[in-house]
N, C-alpha and C. Protein backbone atom coordinates (compact mmCIF):
# COMPACT_ATOMS: atom_id res chain seq x y z
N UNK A 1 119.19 114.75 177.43
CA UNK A 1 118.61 113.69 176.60
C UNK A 1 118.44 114.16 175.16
N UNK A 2 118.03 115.43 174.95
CA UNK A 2 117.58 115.85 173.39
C UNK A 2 119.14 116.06 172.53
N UNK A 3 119.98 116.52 173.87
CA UNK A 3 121.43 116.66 172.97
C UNK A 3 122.11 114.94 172.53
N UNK A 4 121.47 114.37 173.20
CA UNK A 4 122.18 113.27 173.36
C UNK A 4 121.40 112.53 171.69
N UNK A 5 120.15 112.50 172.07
CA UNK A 5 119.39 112.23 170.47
C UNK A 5 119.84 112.77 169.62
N UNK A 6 119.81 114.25 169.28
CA UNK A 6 120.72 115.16 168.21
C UNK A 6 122.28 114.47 167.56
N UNK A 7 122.98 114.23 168.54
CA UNK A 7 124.30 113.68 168.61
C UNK A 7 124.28 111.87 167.45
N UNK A 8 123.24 110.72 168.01
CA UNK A 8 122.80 109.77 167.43
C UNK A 8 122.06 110.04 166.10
N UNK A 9 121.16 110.51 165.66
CA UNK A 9 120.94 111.19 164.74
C UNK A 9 122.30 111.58 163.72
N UNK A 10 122.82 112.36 164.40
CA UNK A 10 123.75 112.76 163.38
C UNK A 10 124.43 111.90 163.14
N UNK A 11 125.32 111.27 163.73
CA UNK A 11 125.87 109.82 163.58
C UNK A 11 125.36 108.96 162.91
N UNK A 12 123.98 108.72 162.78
CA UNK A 12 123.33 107.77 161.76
C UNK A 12 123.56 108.10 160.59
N UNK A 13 123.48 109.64 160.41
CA UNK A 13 123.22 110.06 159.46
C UNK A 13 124.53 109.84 158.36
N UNK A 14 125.70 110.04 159.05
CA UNK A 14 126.75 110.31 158.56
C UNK A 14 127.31 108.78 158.12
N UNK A 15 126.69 107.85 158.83
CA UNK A 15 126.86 106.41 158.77
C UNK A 15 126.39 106.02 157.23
N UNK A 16 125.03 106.59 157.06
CA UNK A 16 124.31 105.89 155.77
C UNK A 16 124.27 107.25 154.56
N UNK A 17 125.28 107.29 154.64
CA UNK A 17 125.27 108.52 153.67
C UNK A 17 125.94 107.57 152.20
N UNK A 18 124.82 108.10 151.23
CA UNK A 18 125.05 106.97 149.89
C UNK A 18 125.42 107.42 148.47
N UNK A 19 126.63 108.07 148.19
CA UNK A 19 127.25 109.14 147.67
C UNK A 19 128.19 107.87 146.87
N UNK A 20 128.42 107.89 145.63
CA UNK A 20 129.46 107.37 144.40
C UNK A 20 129.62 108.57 143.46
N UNK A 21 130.65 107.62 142.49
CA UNK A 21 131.54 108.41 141.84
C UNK A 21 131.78 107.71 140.73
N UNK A 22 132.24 108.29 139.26
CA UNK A 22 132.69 107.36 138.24
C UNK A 22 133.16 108.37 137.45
N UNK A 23 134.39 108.16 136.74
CA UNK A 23 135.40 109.11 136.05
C UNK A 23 134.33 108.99 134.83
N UNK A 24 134.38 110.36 134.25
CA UNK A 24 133.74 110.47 132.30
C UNK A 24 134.79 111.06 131.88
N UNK A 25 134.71 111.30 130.62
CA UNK A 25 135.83 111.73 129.71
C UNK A 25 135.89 112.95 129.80
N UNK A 26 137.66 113.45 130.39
CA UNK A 26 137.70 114.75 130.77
C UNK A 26 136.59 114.96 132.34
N UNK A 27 136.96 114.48 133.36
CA UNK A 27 135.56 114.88 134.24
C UNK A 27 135.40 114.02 135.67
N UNK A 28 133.85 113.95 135.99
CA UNK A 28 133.96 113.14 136.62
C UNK A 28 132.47 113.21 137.50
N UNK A 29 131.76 112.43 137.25
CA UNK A 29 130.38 111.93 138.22
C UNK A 29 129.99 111.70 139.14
N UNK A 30 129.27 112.54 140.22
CA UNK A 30 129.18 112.38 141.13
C UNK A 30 127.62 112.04 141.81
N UNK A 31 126.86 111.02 141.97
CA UNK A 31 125.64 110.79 142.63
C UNK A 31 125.27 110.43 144.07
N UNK A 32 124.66 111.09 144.30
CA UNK A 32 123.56 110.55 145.83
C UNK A 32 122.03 109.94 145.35
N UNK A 33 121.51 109.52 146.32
CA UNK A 33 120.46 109.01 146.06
C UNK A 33 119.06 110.08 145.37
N UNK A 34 119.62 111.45 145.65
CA UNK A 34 118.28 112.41 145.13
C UNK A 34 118.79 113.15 143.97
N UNK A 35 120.10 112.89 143.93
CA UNK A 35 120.65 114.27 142.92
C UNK A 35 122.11 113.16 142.40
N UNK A 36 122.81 114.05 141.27
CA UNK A 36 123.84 113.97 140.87
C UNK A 36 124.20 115.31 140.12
N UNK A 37 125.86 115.20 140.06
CA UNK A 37 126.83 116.41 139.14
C UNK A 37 127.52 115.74 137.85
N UNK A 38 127.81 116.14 137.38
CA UNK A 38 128.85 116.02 136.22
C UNK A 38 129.85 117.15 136.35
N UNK A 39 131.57 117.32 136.74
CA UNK A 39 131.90 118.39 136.17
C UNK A 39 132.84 117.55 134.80
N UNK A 40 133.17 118.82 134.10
CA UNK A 40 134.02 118.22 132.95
C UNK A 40 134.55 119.63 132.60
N UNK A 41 135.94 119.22 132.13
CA UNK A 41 136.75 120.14 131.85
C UNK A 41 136.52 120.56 129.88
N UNK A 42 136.44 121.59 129.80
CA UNK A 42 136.49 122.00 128.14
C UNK A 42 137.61 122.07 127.58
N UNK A 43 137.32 122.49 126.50
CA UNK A 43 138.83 122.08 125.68
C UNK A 43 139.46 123.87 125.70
N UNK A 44 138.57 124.83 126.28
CA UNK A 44 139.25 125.66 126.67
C UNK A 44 139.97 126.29 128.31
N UNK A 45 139.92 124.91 128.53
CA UNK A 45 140.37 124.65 130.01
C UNK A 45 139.33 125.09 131.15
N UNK A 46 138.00 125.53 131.04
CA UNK A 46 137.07 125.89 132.35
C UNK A 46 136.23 124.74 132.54
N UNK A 47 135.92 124.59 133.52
CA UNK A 47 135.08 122.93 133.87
C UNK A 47 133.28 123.72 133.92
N UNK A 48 133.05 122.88 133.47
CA UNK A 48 131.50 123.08 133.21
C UNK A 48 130.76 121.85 133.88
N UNK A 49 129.65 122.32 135.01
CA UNK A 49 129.08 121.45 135.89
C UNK A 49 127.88 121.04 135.30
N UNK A 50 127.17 120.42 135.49
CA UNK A 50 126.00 120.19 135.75
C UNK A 50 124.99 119.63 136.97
N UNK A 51 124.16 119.91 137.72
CA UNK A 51 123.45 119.62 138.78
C UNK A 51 121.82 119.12 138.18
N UNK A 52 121.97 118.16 138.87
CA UNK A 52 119.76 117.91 138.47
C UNK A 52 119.85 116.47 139.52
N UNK A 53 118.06 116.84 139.65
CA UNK A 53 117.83 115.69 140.60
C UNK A 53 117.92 114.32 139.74
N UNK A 54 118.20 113.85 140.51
CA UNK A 54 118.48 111.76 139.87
C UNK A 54 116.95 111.12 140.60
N UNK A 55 116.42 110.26 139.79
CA UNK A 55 115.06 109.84 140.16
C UNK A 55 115.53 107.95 139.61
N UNK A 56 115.33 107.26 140.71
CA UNK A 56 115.51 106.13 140.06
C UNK A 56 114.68 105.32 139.10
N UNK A 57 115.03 104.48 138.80
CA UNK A 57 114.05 103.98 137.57
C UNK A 57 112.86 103.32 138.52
N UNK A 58 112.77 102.84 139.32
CA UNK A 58 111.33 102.15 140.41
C UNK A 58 110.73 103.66 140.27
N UNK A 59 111.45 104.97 140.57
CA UNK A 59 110.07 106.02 140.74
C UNK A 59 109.52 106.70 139.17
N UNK A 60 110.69 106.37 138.22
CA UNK A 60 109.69 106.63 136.74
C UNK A 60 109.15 105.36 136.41
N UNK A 61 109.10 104.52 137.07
CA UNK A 61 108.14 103.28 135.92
C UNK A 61 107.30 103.08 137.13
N UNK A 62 107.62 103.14 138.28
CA UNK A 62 106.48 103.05 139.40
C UNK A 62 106.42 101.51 139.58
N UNK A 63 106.90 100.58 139.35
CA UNK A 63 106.71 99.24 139.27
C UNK A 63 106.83 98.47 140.66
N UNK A 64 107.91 99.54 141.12
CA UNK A 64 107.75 98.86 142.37
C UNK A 64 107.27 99.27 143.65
N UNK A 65 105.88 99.74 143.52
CA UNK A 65 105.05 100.24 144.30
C UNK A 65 103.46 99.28 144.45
């Protein structure tokens, strides 16, 4: 039974997984609901990332609480 829960679980999980994308100049954006990346390529050809958490606008203005 617990493997069997484990198994559903994961399956849910993999179901509602909420991950986009949008090309930037030279690059390319990547978000989930807690975080996002940026990589982008330089003009000396090495790609430079960036990582930080993404906070939606309901949790900085709080409005919709």
């Amino acid at each position: 039974m617990k493997n069997t829960l484990k198994r559903i679980a994961l399956i849910l999980a993999k179901q509602y997984t909420s991950i986009g994308g949008q090309a930037v100049i030279e690059g390319v954006m990547m978000r989930s609901p807690n975080a996002f990346v940026v990589a982008v390529r330089k003009p000396d050809g090495t790609i430079r990332l960036r990582r930080d958490q993404w906070y939606g606008l309901s949790k900085k203005l709080n409005f919709m609480k």
